[in-house]
Protein backbone atom coordinates (compact mmCIF):
# COMPACT_ATOMS: atom_id res chain seq x y z
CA UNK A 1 66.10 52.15 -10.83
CA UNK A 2 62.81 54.10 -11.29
CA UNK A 3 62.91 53.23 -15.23
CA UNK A 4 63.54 49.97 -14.11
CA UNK A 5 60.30 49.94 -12.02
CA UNK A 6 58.56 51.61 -14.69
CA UNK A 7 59.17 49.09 -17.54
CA UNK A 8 57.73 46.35 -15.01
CA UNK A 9 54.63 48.07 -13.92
CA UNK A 10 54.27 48.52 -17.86
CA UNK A 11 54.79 44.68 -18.40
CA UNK A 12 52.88 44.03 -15.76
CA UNK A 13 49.89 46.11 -16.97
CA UNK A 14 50.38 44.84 -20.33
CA UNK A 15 49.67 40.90 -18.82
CA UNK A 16 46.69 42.21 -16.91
CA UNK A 17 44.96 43.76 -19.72
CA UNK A 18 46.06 40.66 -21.74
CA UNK A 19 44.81 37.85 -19.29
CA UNK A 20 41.00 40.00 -18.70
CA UNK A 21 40.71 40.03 -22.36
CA UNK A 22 41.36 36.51 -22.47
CA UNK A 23 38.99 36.06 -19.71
CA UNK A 24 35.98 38.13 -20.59
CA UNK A 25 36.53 36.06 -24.24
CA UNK A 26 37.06 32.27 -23.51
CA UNK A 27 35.76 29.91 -25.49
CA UNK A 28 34.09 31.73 -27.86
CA UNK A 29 31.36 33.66 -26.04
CA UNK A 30 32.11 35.45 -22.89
CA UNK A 31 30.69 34.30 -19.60
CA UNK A 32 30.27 37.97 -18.63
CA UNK A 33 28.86 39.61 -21.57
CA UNK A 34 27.08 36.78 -22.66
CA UNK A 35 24.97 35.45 -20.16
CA UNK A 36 22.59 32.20 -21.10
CA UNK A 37 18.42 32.62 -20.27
CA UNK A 38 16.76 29.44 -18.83
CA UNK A 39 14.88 29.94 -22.53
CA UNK A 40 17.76 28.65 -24.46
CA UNK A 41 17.02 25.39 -26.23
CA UNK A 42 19.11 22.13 -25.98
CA UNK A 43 18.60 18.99 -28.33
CA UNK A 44 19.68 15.42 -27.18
CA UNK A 45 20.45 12.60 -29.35
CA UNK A 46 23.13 9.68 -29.07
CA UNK A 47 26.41 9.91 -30.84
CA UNK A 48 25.44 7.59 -33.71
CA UNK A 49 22.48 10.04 -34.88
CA UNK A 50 19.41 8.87 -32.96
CA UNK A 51 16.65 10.10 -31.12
CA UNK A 52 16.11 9.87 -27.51
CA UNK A 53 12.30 10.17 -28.84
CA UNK A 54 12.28 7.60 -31.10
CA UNK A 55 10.11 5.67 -28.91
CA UNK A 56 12.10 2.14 -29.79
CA UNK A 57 15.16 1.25 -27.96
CA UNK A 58 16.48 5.33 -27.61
CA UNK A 59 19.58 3.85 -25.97
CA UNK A 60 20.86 0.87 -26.20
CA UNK A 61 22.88 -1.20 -24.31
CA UNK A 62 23.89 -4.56 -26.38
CA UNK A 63 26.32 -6.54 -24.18
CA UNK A 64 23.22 -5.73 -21.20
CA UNK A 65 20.90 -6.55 -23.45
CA UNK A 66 18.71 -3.67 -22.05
CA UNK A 67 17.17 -0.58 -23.75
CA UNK A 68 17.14 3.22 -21.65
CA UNK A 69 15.28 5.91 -22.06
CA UNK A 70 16.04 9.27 -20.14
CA UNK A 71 13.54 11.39 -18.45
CA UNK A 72 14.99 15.26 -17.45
CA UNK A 73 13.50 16.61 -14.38
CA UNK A 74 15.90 19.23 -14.57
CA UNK A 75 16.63 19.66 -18.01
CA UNK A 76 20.04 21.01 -18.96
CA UNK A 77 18.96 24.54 -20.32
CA UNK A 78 18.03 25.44 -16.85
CA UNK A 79 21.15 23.31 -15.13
CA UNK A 80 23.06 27.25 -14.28
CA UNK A 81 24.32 28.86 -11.85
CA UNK A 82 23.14 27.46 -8.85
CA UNK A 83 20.50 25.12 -10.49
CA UNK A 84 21.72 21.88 -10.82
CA UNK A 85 20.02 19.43 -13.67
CA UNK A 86 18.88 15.78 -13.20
CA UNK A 87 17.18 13.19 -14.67
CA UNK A 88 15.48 9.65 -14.45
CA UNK A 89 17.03 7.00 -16.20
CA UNK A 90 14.97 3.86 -16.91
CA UNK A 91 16.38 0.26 -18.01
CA UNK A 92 14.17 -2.50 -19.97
CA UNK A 93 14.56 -5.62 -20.92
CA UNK A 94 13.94 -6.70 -24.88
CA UNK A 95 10.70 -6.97 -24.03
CA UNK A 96 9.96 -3.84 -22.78
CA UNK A 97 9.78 -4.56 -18.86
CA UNK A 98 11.59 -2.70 -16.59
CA UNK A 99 15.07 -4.56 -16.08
CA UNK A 100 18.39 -3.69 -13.50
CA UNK A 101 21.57 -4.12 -15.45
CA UNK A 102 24.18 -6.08 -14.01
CA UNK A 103 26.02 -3.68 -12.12
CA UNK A 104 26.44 0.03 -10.56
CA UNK A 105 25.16 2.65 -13.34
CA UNK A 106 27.50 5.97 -13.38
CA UNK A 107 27.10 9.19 -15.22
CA UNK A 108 28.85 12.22 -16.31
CA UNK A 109 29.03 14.91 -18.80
CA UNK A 110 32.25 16.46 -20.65
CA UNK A 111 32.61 19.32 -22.90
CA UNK A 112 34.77 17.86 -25.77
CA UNK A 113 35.74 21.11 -27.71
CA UNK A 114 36.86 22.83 -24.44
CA UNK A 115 38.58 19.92 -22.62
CA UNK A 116 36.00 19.95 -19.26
CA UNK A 117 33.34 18.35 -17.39
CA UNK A 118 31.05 19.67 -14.68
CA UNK A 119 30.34 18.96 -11.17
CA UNK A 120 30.16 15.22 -10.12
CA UNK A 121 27.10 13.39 -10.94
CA UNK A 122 25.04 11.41 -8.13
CA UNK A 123 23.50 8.41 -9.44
CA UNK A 124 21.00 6.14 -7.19
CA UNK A 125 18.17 3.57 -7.77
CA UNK A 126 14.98 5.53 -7.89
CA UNK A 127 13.09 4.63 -4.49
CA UNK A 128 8.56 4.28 -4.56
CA UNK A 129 6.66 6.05 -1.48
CA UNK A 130 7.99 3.06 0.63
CA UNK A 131 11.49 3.75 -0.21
CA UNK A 132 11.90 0.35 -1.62
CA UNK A 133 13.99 0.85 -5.20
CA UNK A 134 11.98 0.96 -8.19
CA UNK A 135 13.57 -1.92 -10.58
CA UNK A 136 14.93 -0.41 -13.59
CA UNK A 137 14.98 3.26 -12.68
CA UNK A 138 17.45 5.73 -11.41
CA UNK A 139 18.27 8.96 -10.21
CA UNK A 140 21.23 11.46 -11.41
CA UNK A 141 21.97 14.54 -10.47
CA UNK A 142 24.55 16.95 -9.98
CA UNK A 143 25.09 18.33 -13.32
CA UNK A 144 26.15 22.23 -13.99
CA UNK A 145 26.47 23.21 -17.42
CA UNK A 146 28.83 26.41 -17.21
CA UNK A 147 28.81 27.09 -20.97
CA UNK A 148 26.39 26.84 -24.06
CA UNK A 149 27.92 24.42 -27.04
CA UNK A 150 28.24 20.98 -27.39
CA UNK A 151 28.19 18.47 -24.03
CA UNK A 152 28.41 14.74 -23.83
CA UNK A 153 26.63 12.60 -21.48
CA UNK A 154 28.32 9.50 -20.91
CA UNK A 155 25.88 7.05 -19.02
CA UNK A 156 27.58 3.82 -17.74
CA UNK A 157 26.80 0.25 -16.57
CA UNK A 158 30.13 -0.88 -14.52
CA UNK A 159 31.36 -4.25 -13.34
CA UNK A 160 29.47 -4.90 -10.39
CA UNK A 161 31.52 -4.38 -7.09
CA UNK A 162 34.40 -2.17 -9.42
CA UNK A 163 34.63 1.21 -11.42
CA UNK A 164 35.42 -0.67 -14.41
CA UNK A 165 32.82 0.47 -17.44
CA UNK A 166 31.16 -2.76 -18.54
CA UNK A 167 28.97 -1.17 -20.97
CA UNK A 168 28.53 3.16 -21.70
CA UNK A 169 26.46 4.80 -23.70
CA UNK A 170 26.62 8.75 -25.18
CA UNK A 171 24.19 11.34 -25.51
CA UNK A 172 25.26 14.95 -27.23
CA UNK A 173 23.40 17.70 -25.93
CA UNK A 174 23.63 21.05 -27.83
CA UNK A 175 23.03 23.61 -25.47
């Protein structure tokens, strides 16, 4: 019986020191030994290759019809811990003026290579001094990033009224 008991405190142990090491290693870098600084760098573009600073149409929406552009307030380097990141979105029309698409806009971000997202996103129409909405713009935030490596943002127009997406958009951000 007490060699019994032995071999399972020794298989037990085993597992233990097996699932720490796992832990303490995940995903490449260790979220205890390796701790990110609010220094670290992040770059943003959109999946097909361009620039959120290109100063054109940075993302476009064709079915809409409307350009964005993304403003961080919180920008995703400092988005740990308890520091949640945000950002202004703002909607034009093909001329340039501010536009409101067609339905809700939605937002969240997903780590592809690990399989995970982050905390729920909170998008609402930017209000002025007056609270009365400012057309075009809106506010997200919400966003954790637990890990360095590569996120996506997905930003989405949806049927008005439904969650279906009418229209998304992606931005990678290397972290």
């Amino acid at each position: 019986m007490r060699l019994q008991a032995k071999k399972n405190f020794n298989c037990f142990g085993a597992l233990l020191v097996l699932g720490v090491g796992i832990l303490t290693t995940a995903c490449g870098r260790s979220p205890i030994l390796h701790h990110a600084t609010a220094n670290s760098s992040f770059t943003a573009t959109t999946i097909d290759g361009g620039s959120l600073d290109s100063g054109a149409c940075a993302l476009s929406f064709p079915k809409t019809s409307l350009c964005a552009s993304i403003e961080w307030l919180v920008p995703p380097k400092t988005a740990r811990g308890k520091t949640k990141g945000s950002f202004l979105i703002k909607f034009a029309d093909s001329t340039g003026a501010p536009a409101n698409p067609p339905g809700d806009v939605d937002a969240y971000v997903y780590m592809p290579e690990h399989g995970h997202g982050s905390d729920l996103i909170t998008v609402v129409p930017a209000l002025d001094r007056d609270g009365v909405a400012i057309k075009g713009q809106y506010y997200a935030t919400g966003m954790r990033f637990t890990m360095p490596g590569q996120w996506v943002l997905h930003i989405q127009i949806l049927v008005k009224g439904s969650e279906d997406v009418l229209e998304e958009v992606l931005v990678r951000l290397d972290i």
